[in-house]
C-alpha atoms as a PDB file:
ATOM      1  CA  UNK A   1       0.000   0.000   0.000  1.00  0.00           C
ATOM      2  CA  UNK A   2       2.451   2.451   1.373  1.00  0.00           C
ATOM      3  CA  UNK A   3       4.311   1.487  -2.281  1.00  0.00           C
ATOM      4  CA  UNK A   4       0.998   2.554  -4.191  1.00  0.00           C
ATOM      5  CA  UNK A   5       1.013   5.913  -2.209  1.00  0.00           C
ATOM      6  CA  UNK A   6       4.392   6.788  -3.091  1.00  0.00           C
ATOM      7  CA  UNK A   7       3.754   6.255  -6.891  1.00  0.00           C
ATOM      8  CA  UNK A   8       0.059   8.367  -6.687  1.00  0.00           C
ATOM      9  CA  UNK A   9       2.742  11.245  -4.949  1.00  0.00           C
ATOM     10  CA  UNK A  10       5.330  11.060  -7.750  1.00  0.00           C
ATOM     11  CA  UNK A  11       2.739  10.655 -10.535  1.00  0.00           C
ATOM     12  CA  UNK A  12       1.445  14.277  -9.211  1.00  0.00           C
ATOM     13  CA  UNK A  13       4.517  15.706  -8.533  1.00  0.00           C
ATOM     14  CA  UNK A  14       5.914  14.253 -11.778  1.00  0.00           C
ATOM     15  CA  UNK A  15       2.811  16.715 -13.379  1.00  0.00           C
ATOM     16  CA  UNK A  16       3.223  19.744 -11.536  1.00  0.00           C
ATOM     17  CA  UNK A  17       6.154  19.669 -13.042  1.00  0.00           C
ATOM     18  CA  UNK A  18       5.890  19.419 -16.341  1.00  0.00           C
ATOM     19  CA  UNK A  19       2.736  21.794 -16.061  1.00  0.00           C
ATOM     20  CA  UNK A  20       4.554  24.233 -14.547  1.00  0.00           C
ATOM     21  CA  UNK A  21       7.289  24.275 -17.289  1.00  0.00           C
ATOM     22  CA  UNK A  22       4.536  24.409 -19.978  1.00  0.00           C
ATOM     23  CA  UNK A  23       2.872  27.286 -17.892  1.00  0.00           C
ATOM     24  CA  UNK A  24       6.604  29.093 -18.455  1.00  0.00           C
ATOM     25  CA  UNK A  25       7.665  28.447 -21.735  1.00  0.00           C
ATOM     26  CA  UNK A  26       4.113  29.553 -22.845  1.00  0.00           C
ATOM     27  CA  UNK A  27       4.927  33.255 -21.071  1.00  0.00           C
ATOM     28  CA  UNK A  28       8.048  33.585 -22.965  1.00  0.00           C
ATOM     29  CA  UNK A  29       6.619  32.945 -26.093  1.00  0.00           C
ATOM     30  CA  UNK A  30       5.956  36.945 -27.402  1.00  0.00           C
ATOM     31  CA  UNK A  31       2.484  38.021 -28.554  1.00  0.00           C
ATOM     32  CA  UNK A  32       2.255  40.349 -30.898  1.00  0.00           C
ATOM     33  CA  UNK A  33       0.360  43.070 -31.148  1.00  0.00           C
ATOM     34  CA  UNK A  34      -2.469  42.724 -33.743  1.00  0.00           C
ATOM     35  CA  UNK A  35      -0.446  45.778 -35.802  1.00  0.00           C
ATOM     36  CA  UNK A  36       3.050  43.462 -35.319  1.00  0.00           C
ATOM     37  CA  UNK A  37       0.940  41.027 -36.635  1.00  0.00           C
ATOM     38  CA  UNK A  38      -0.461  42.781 -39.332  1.00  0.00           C
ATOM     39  CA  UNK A  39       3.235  44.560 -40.154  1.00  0.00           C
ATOM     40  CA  UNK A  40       4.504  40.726 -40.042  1.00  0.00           C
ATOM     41  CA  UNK A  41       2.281  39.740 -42.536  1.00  0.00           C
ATOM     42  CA  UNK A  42       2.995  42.785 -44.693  1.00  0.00           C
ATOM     43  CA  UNK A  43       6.826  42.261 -44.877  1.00  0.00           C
ATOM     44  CA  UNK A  44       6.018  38.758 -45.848  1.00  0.00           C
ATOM     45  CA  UNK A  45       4.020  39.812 -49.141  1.00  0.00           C
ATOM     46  CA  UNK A  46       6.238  42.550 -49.907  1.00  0.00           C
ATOM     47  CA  UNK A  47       9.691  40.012 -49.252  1.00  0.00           C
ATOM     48  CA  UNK A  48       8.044  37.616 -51.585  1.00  0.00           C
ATOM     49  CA  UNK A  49       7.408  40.115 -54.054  1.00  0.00           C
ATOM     50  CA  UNK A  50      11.131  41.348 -54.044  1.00  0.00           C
ATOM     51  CA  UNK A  51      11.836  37.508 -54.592  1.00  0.00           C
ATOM     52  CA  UNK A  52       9.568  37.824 -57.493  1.00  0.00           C
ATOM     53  CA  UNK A  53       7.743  34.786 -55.647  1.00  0.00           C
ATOM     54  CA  UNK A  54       4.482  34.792 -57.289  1.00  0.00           C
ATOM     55  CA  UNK A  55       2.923  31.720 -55.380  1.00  0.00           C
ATOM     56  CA  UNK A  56       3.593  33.152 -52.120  1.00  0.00           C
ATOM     57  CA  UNK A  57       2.063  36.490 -53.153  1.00  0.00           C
ATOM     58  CA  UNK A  58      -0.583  35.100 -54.188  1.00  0.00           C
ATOM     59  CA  UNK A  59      -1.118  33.163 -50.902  1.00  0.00           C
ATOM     60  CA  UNK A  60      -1.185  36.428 -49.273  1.00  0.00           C
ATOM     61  CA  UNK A  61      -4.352  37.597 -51.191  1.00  0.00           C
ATOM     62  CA  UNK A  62      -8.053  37.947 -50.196  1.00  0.00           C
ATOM     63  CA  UNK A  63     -10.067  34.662 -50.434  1.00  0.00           C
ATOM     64  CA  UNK A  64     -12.825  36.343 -52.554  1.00  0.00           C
ATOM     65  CA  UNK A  65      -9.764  37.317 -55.184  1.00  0.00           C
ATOM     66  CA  UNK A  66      -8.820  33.246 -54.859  1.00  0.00           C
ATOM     67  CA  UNK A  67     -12.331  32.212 -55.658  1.00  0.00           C
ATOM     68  CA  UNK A  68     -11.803  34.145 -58.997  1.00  0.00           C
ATOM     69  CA  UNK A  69      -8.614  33.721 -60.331  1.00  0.00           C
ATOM     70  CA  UNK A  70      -6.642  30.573 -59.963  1.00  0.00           C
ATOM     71  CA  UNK A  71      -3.206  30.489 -58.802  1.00  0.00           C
ATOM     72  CA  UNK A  72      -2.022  29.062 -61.929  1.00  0.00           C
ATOM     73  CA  UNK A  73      -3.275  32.435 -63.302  1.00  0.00           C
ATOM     74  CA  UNK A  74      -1.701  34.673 -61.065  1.00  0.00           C
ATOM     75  CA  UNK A  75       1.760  32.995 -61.063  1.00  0.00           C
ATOM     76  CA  UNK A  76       1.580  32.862 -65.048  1.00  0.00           C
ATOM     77  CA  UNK A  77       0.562  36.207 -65.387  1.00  0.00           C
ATOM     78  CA  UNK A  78       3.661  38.429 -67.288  1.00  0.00           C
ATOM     79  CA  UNK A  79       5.302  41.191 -64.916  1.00  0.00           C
ATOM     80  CA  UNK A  80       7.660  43.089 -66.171  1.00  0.00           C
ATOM     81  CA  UNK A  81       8.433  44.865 -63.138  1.00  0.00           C
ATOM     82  CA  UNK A  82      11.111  44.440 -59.984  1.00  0.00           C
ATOM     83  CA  UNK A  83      10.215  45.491 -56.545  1.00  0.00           C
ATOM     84  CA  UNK A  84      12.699  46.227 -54.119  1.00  0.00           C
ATOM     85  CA  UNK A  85      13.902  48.127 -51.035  1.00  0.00           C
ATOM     86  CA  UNK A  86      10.633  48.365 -49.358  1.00  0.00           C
ATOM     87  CA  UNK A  87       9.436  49.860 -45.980  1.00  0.00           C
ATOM     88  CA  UNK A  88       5.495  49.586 -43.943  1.00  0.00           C
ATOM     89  CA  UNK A  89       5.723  53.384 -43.269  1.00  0.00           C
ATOM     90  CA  UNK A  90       2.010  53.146 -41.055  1.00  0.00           C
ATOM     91  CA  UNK A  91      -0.708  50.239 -40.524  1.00  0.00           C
ATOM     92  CA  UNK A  92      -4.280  51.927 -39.194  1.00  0.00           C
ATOM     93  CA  UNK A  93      -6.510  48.813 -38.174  1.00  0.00           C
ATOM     94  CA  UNK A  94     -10.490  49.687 -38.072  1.00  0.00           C
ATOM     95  CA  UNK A  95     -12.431  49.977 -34.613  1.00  0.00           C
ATOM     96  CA  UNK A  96     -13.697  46.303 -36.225  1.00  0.00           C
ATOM     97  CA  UNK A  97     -10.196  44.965 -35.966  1.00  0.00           C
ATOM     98  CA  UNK A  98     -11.271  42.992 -39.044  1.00  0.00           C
ATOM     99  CA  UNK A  99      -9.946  45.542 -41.755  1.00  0.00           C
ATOM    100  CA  UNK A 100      -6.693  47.630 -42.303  1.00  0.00           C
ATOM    101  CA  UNK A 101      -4.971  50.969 -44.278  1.00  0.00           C
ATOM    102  CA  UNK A 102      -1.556  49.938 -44.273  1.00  0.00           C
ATOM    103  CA  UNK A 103       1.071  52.476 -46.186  1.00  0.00           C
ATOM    104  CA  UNK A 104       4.006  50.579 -47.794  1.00  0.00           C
ATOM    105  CA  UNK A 105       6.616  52.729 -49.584  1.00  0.00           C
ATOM    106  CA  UNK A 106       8.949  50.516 -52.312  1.00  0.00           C
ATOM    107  CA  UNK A 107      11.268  51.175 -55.242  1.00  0.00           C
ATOM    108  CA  UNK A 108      10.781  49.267 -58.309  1.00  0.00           C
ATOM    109  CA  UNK A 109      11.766  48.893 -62.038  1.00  0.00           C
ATOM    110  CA  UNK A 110       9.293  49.278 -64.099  1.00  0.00           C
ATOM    111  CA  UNK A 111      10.150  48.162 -68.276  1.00  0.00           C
ATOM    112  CA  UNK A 112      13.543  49.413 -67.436  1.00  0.00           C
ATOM    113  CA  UNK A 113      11.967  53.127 -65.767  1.00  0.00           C
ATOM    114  CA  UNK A 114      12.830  53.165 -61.863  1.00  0.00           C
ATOM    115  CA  UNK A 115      10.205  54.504 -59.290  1.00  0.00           C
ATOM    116  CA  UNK A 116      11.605  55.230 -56.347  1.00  0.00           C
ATOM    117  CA  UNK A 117      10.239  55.593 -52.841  1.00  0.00           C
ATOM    118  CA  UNK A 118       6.430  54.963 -53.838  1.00  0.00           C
ATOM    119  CA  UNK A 119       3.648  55.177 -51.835  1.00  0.00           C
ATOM    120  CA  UNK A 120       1.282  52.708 -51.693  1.00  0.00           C
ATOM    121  CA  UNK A 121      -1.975  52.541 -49.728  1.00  0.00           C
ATOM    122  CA  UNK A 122      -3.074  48.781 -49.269  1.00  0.00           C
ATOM    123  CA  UNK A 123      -6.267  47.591 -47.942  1.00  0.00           C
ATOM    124  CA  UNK A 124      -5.526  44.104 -45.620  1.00  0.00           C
ATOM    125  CA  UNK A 125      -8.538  42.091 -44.201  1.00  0.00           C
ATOM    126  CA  UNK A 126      -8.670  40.122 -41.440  1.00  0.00           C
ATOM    127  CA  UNK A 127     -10.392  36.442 -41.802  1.00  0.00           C
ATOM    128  CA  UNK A 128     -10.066  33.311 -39.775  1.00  0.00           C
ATOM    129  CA  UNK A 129      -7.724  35.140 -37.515  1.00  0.00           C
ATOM    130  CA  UNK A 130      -5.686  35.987 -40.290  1.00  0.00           C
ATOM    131  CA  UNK A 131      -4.744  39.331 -42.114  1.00  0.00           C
ATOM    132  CA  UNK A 132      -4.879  38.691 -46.339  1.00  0.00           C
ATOM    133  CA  UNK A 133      -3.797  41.807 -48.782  1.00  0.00           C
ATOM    134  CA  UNK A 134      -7.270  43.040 -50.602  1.00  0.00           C
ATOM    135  CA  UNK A 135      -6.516  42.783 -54.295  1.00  0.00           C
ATOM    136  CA  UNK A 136      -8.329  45.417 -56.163  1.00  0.00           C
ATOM    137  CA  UNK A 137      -9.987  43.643 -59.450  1.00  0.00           C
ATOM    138  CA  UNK A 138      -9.556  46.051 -62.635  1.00  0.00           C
ATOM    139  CA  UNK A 139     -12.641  45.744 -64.823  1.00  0.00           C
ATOM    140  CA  UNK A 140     -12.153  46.089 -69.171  1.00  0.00           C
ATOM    141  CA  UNK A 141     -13.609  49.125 -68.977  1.00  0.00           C
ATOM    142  CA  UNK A 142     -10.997  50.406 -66.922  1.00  0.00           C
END
């Protein structure tokens, strides 16, 4: 008996433990903000769009853009334009905390013409817990 007792006592002691570890390695992990959230999500799009990585941009986009044109689209589409040296220079998320103005300012080449510092004012929305860049569909009569 008194064995049985002593293994009940270790069991629980033995998960204390390892609860109390989990319970600290959980507070050191750092929670971001929902803007450093936003901003991380943001650098992501615009890194992959320096690295002229189409699939990953694309990945970034709204789900309603996804329901109407297929990756194999996007990624075959032809760019002739290079992005590079980019900066988030503000992120305003809405009183829903669903929707976002984020500023971005970039160089790029453009059929051999450089732009530099542009400003560009995206529109990022928030689903599932995640933020996805608003792609703005251009009509033919645009």
């Amino acid at each position: 008996m008194k064995e049985n007792g002593f293994k009940r006592v270790l069991h629980v002691l033995v998960v204390l433990i390892t609860a109390s570890l989990l319970v600290s390695a959980c507070q050191s992990l750092p929670v971001l903000t929902p803007e450093q959230a936003l901003e991380k999500r943001v650098t992501g799009r615009m890194t992959a769009m320096v690295a002229q990585n189409w699939a990953a941009v694309y990945d970034y986009s709204d789900l309603d853009y996804k329901k109407q044109v297929p990756k194999e689209n996007f990624v075959g589409m032809n760019r002739d334009i290079l992005f590079s040296d980019f900066s988030v220079v503000s992120i305003k998320i809405g009183p829903s905390g669903e929707d976002a103005v984020v500023v971005v300012k970039y160089n790029m080449t453009v059929m051999s013409f450089d732009v530099k510092d542009r400003k560009e004012t995206q529109n990022w929305l928030k689903t599932d817990g995640q933020w996805y860049y608003q792609m703005k569909m251009k009509s033919l009569m645009d």
